[in-house]
C-alpha atoms as a PDB file:
ATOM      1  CA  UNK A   1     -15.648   3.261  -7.948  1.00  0.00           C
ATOM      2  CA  UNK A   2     -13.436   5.289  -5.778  1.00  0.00           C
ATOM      3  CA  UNK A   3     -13.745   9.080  -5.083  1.00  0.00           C
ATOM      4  CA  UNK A   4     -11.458  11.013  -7.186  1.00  0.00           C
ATOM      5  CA  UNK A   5      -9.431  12.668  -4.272  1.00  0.00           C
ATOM      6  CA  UNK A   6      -8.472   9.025  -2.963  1.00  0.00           C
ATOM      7  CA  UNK A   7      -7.068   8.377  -6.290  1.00  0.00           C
ATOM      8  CA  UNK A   8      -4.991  11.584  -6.500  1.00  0.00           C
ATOM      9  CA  UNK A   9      -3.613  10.785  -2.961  1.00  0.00           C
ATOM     10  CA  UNK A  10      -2.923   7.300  -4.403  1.00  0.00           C
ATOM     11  CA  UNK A  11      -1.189   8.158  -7.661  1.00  0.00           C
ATOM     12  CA  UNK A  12       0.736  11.142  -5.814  1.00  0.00           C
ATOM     13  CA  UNK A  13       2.260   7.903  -3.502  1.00  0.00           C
ATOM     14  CA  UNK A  14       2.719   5.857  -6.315  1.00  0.00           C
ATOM     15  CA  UNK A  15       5.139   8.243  -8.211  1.00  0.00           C
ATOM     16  CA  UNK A  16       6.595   9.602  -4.885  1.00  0.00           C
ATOM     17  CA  UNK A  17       7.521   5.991  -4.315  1.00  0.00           C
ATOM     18  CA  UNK A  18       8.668   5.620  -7.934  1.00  0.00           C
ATOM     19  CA  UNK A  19      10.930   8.659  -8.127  1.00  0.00           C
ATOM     20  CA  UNK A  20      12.507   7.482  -4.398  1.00  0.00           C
ATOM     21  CA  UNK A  21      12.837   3.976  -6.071  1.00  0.00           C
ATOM     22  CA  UNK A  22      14.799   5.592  -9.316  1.00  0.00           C
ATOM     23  CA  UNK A  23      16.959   8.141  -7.623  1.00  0.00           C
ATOM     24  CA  UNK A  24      18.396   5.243  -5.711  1.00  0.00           C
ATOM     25  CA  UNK A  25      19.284   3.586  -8.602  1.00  0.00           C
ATOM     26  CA  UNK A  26      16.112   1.535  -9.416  1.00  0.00           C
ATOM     27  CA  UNK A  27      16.173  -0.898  -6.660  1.00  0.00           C
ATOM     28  CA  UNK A  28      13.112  -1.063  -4.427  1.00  0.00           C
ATOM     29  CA  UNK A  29      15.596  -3.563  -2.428  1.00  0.00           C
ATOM     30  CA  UNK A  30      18.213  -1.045  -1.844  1.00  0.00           C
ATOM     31  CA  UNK A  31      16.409   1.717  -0.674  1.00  0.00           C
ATOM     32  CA  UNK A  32      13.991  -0.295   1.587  1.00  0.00           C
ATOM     33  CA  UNK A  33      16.700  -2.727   2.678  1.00  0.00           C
ATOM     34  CA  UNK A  34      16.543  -6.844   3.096  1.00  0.00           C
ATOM     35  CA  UNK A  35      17.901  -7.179   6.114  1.00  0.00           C
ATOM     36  CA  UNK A  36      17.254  -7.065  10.040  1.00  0.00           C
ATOM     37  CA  UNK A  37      15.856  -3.515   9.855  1.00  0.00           C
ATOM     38  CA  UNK A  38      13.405  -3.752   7.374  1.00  0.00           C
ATOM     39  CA  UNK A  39      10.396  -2.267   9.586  1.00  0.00           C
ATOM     40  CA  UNK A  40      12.980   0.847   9.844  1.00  0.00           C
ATOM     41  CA  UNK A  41      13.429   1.081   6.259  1.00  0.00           C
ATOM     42  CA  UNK A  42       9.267   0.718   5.137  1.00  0.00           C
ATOM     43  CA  UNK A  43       9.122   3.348   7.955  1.00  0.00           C
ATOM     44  CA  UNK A  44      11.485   5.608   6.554  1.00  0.00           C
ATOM     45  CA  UNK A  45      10.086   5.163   3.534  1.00  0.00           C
ATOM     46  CA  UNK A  46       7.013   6.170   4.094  1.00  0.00           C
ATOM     47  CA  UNK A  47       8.219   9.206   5.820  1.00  0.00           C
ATOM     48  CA  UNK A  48      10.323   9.909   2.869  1.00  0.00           C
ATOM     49  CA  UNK A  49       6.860   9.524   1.067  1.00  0.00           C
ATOM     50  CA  UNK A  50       4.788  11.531   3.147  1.00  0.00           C
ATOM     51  CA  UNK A  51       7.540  14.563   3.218  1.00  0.00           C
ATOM     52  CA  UNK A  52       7.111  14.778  -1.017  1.00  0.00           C
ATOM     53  CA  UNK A  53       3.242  14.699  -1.176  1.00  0.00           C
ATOM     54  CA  UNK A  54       2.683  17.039   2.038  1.00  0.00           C
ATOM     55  CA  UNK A  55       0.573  14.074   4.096  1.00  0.00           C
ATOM     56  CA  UNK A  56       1.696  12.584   7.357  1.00  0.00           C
ATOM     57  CA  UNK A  57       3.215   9.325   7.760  1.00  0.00           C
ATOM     58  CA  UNK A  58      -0.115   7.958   9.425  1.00  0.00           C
ATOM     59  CA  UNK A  59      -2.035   9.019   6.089  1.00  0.00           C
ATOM     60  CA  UNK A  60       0.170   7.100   3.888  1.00  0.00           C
ATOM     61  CA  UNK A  61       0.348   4.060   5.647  1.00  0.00           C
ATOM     62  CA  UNK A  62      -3.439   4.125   6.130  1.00  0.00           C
ATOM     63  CA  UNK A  63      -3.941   5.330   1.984  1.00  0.00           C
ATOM     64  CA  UNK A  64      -1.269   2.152   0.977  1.00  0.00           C
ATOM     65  CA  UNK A  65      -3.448  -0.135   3.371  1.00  0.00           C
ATOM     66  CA  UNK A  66      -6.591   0.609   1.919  1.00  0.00           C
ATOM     67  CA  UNK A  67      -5.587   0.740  -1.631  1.00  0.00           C
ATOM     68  CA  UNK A  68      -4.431  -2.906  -0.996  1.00  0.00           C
ATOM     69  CA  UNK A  69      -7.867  -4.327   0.144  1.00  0.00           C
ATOM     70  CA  UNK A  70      -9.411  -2.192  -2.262  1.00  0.00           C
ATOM     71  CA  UNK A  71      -7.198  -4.057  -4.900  1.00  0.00           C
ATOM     72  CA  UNK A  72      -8.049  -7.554  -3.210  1.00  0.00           C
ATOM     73  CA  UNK A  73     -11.726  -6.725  -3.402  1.00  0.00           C
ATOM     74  CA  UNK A  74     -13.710  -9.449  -5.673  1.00  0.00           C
ATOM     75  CA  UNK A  75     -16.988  -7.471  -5.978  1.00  0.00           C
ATOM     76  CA  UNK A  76     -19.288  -5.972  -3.478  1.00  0.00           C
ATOM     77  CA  UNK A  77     -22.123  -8.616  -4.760  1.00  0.00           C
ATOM     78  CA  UNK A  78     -19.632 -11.737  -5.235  1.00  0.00           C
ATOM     79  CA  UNK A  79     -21.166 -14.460  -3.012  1.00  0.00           C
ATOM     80  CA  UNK A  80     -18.156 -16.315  -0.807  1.00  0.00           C
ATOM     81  CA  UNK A  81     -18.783 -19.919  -0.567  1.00  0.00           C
ATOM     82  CA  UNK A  82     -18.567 -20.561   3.070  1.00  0.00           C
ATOM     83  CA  UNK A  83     -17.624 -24.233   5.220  1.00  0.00           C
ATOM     84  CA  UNK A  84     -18.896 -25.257   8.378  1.00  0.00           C
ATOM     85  CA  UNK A  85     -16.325 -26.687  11.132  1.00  0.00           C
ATOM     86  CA  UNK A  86     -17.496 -30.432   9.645  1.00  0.00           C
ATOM     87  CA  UNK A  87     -16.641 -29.328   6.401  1.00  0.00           C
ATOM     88  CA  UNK A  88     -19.757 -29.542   5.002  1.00  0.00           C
ATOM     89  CA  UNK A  89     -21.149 -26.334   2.307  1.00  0.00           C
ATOM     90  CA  UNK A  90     -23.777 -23.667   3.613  1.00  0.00           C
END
């Protein structure tokens, strides 16, 4: 399980991100832009982020990172079946 201050810092993002998404009328697309600038735009966002739950922009971006792998995580005793470059099975 997670510490409970990393999942404080994570639902504070969340609904920052959530209230930025619905005072731009609902459309993660518009307010973090598909087009040639879209780099910018996460950035911005993030700093827009950061600015409403009093972190930096580094502690954000590091939070929504780890959050993710957390997320992908199987289990910390799930067993990966592994190949060798012949394709055989350890």
């Amino acid at each position: 399980t997670l510490p409970q201050r990393e999942k404080t810092k994570w639902n504070k993002i969340c609904k920052a991100h959530d209230d930025i998404v619905a005072e731009n009328g609902g459309d993660e697309d518009v307010v973090v832009g598909n087009n040639n600038n879209n780099k910018k735009n996460i950035a911005n966002m993030e700093e827009q982020i950061a600015n409403r739950v009093g972190m930096s922009v580094e502690q954000v971006f590091q939070m929504k990172r780890k959050m993710t792998q957390v997320n992908s995580l199987l289990s910390l005793d799930y067993e990966y079946k592994s190949t060798q470059r012949s394709g055989g099975v350890d």
